[in-house]
PDB file of N, CA and C in Angstrom:
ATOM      1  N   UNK A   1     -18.115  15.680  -5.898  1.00  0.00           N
ATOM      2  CA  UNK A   1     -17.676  14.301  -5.763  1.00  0.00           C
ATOM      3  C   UNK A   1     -17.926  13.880  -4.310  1.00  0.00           C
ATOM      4  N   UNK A   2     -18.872  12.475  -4.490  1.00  0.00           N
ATOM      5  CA  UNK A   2     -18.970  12.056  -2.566  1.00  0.00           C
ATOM      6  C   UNK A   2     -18.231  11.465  -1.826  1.00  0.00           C
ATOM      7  N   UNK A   3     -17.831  10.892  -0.968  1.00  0.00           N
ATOM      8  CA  UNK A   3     -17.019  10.832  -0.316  1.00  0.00           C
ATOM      9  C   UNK A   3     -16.950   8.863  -1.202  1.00  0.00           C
ATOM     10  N   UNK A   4     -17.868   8.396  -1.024  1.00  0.00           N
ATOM     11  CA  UNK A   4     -18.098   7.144  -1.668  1.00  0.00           C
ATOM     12  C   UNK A   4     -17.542   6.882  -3.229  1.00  0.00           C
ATOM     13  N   UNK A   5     -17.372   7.723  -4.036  1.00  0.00           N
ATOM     14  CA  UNK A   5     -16.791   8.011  -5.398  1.00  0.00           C
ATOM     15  C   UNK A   5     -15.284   7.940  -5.355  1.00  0.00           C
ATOM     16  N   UNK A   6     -15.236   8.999  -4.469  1.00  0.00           N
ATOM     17  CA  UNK A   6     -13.345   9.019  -4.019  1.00  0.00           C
ATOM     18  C   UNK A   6     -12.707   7.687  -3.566  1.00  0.00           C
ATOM     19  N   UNK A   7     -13.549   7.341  -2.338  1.00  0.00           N
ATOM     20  CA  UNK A   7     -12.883   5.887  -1.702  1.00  0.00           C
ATOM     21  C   UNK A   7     -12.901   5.172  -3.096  1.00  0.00           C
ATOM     22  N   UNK A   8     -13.808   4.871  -3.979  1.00  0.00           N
ATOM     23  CA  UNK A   8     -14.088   3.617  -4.918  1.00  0.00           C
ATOM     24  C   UNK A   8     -12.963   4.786  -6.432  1.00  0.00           C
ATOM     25  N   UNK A   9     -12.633   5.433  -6.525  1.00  0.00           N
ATOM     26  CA  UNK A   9     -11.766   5.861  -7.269  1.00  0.00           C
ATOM     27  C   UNK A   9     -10.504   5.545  -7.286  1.00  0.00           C
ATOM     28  N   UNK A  10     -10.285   5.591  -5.572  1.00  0.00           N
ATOM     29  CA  UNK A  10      -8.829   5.124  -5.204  1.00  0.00           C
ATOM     30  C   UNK A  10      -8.966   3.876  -5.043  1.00  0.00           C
ATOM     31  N   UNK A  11      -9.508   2.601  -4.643  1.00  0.00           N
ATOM     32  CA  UNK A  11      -9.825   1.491  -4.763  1.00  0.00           C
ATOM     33  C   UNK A  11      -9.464   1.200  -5.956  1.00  0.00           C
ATOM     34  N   UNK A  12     -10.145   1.716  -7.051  1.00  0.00           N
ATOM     35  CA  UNK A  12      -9.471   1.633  -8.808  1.00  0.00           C
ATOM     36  C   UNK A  12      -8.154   1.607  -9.120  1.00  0.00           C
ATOM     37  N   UNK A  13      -7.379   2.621  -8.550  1.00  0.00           N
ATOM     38  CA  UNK A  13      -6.115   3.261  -8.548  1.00  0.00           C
ATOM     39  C   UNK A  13      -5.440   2.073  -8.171  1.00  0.00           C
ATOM     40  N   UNK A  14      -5.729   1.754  -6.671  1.00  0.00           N
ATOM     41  CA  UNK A  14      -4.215   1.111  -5.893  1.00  0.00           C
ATOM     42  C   UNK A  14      -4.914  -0.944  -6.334  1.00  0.00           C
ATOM     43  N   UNK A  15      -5.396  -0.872  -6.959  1.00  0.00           N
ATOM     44  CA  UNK A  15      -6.218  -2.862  -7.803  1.00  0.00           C
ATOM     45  C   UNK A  15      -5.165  -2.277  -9.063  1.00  0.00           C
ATOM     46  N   UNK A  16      -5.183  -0.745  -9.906  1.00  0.00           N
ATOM     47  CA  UNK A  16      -4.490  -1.433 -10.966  1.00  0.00           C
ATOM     48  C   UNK A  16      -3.176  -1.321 -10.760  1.00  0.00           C
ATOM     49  N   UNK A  17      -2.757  -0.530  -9.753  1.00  0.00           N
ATOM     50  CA  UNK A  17      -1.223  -0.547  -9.345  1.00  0.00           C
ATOM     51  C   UNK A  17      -0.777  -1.835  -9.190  1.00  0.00           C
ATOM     52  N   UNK A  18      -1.422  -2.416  -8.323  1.00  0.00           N
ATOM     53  CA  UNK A  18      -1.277  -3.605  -7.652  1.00  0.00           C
ATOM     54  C   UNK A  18      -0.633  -4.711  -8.415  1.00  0.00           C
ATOM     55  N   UNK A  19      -1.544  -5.019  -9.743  1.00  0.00           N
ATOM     56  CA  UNK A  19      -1.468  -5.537 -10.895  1.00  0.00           C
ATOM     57  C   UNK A  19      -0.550  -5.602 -11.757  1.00  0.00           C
ATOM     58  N   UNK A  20      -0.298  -3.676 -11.714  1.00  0.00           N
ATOM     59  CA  UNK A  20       1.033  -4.009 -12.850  1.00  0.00           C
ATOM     60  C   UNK A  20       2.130  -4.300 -12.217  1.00  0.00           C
ATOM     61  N   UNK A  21       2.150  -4.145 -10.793  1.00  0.00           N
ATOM     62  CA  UNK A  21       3.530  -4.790  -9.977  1.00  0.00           C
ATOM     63  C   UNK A  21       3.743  -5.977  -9.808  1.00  0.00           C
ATOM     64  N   UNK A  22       2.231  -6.960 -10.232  1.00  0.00           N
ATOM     65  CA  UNK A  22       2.688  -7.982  -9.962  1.00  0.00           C
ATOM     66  C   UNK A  22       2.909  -8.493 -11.461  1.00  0.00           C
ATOM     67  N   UNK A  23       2.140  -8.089 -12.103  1.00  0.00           N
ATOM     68  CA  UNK A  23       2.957  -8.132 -13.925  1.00  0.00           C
ATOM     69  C   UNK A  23       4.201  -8.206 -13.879  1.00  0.00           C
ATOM     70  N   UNK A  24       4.983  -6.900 -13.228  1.00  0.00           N
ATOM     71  CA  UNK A  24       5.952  -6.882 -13.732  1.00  0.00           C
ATOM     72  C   UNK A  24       7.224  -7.766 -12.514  1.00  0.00           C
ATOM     73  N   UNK A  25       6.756  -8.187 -11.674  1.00  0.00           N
ATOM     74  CA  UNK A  25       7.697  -8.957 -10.977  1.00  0.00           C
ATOM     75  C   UNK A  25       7.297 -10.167 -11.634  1.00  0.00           C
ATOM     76  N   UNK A  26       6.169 -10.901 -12.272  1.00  0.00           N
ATOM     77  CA  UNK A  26       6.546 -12.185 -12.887  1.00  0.00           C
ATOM     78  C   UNK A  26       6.799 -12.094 -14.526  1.00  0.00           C
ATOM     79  N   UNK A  27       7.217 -10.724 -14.606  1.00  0.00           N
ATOM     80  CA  UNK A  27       7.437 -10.681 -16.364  1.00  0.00           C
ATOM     81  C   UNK A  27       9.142 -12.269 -16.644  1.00  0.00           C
ATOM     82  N   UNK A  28       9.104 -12.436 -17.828  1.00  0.00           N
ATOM     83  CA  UNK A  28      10.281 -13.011 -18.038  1.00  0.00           C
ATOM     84  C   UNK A  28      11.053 -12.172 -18.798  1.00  0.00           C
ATOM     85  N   UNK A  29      11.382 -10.575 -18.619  1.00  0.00           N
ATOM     86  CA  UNK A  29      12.495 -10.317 -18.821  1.00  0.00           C
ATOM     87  C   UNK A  29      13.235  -9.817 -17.028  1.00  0.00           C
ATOM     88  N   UNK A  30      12.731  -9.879 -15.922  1.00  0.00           N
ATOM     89  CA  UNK A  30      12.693 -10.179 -14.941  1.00  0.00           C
ATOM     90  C   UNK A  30      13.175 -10.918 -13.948  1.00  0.00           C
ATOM     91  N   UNK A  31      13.052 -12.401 -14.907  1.00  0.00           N
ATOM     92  CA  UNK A  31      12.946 -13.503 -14.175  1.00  0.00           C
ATOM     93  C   UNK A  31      14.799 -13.927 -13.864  1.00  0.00           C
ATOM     94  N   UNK A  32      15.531 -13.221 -14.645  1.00  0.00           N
ATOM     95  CA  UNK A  32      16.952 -13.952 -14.473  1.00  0.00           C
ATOM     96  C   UNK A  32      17.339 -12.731 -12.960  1.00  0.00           C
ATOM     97  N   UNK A  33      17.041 -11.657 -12.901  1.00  0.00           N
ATOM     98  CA  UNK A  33      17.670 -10.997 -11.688  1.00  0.00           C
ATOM     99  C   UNK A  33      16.903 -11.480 -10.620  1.00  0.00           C
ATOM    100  N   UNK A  34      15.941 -11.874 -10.882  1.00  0.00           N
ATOM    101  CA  UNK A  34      15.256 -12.425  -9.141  1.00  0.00           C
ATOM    102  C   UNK A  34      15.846 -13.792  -9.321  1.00  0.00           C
ATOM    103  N   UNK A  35      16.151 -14.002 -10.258  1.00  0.00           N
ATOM    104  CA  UNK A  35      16.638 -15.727  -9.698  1.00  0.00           C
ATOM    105  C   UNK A  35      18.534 -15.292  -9.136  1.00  0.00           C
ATOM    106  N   UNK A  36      18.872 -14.520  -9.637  1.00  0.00           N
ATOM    107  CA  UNK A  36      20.168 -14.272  -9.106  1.00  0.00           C
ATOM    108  C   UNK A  36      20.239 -13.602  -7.249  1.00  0.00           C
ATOM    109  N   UNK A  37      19.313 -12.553  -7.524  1.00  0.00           N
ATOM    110  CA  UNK A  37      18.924 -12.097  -6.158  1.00  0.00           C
ATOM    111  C   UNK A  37      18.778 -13.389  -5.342  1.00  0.00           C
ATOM    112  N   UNK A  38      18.010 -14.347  -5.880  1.00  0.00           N
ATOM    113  CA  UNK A  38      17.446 -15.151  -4.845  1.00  0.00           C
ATOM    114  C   UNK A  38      18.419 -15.987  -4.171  1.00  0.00           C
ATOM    115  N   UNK A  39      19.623 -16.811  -4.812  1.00  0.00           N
ATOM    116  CA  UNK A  39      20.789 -17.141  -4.694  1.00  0.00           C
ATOM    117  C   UNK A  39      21.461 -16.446  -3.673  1.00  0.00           C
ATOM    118  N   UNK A  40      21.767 -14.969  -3.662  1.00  0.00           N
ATOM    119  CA  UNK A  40      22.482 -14.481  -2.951  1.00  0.00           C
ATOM    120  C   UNK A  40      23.037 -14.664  -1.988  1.00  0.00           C
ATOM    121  N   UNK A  41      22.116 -15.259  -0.942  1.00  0.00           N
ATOM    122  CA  UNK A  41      22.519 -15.864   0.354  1.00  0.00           C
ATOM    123  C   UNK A  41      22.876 -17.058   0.461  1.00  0.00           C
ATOM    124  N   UNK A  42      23.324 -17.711  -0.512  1.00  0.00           N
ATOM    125  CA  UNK A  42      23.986 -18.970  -0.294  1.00  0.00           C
ATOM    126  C   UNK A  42      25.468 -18.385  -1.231  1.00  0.00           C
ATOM    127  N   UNK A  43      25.685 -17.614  -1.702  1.00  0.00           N
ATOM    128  CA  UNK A  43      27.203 -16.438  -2.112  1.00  0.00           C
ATOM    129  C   UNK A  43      28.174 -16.984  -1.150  1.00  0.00           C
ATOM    130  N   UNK A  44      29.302 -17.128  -1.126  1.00  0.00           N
ATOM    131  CA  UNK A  44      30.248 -17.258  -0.443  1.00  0.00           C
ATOM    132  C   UNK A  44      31.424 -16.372  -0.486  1.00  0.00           C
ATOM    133  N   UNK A  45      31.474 -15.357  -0.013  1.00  0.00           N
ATOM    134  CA  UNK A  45      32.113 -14.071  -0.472  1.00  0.00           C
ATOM    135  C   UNK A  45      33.455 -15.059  -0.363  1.00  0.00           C
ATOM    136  N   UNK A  46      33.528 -15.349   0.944  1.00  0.00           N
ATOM    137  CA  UNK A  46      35.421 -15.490   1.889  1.00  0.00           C
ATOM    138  C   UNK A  46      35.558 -16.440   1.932  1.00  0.00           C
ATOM    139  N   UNK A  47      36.788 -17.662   1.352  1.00  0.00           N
ATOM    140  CA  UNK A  47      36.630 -19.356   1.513  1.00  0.00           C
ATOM    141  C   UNK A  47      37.091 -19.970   2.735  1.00  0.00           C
ATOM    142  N   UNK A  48      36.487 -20.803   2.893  1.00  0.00           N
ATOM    143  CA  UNK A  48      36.485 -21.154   4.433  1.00  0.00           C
ATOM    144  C   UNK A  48      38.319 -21.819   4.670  1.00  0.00           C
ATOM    145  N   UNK A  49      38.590 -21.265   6.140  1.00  0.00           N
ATOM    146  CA  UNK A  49      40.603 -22.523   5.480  1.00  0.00           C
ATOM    147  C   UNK A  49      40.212 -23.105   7.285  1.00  0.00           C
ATOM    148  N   UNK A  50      39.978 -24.591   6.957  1.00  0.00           N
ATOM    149  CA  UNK A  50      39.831 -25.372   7.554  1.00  0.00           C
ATOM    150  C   UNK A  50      41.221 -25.718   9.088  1.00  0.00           C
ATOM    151  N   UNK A  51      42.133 -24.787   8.396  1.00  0.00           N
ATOM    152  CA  UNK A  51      43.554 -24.942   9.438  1.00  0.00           C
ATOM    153  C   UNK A  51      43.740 -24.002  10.513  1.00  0.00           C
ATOM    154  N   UNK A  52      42.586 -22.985  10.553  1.00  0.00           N
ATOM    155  CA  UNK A  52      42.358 -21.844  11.126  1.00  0.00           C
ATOM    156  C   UNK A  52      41.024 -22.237  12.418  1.00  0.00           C
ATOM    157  N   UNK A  53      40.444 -23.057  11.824  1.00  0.00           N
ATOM    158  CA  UNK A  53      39.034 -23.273  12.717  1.00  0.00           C
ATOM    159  C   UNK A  53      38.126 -22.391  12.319  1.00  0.00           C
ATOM    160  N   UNK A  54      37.975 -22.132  11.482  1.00  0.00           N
ATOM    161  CA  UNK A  54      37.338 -21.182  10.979  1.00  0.00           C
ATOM    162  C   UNK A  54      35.512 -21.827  10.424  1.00  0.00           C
ATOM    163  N   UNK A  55      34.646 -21.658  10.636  1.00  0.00           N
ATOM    164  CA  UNK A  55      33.510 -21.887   9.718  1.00  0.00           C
ATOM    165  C   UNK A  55      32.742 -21.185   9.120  1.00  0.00           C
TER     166      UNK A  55
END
């Protein structure tokens, strides 16, 4: 095997990896935890008490 076979073997490898990761991050059984993830940072763990000075 030449050195040119290997590079273009793994080239094969990490195009179809690539692919099914991005398959599977836009699959729609998927789609409700990245939309929750995505939210996250607008979460409000602690409520704000306005008598404290608090923000």
């Amino acid at each position: 095997m030449t050195t040119g076979t290997f590079r273009g073997l793994i080239t094969l490898v990490l195009i179809i990896a690539f692919l099914g990761i991005v398959r599977w991050a836009y699959s729609r059984r998927r789609r409700e935890a990245f939309d929750e993830a995505a939210n996250l940072p607008f979460a409000d763990d602690e409520p704000h008490d306005e008598r404290e000075g608090r923000r």
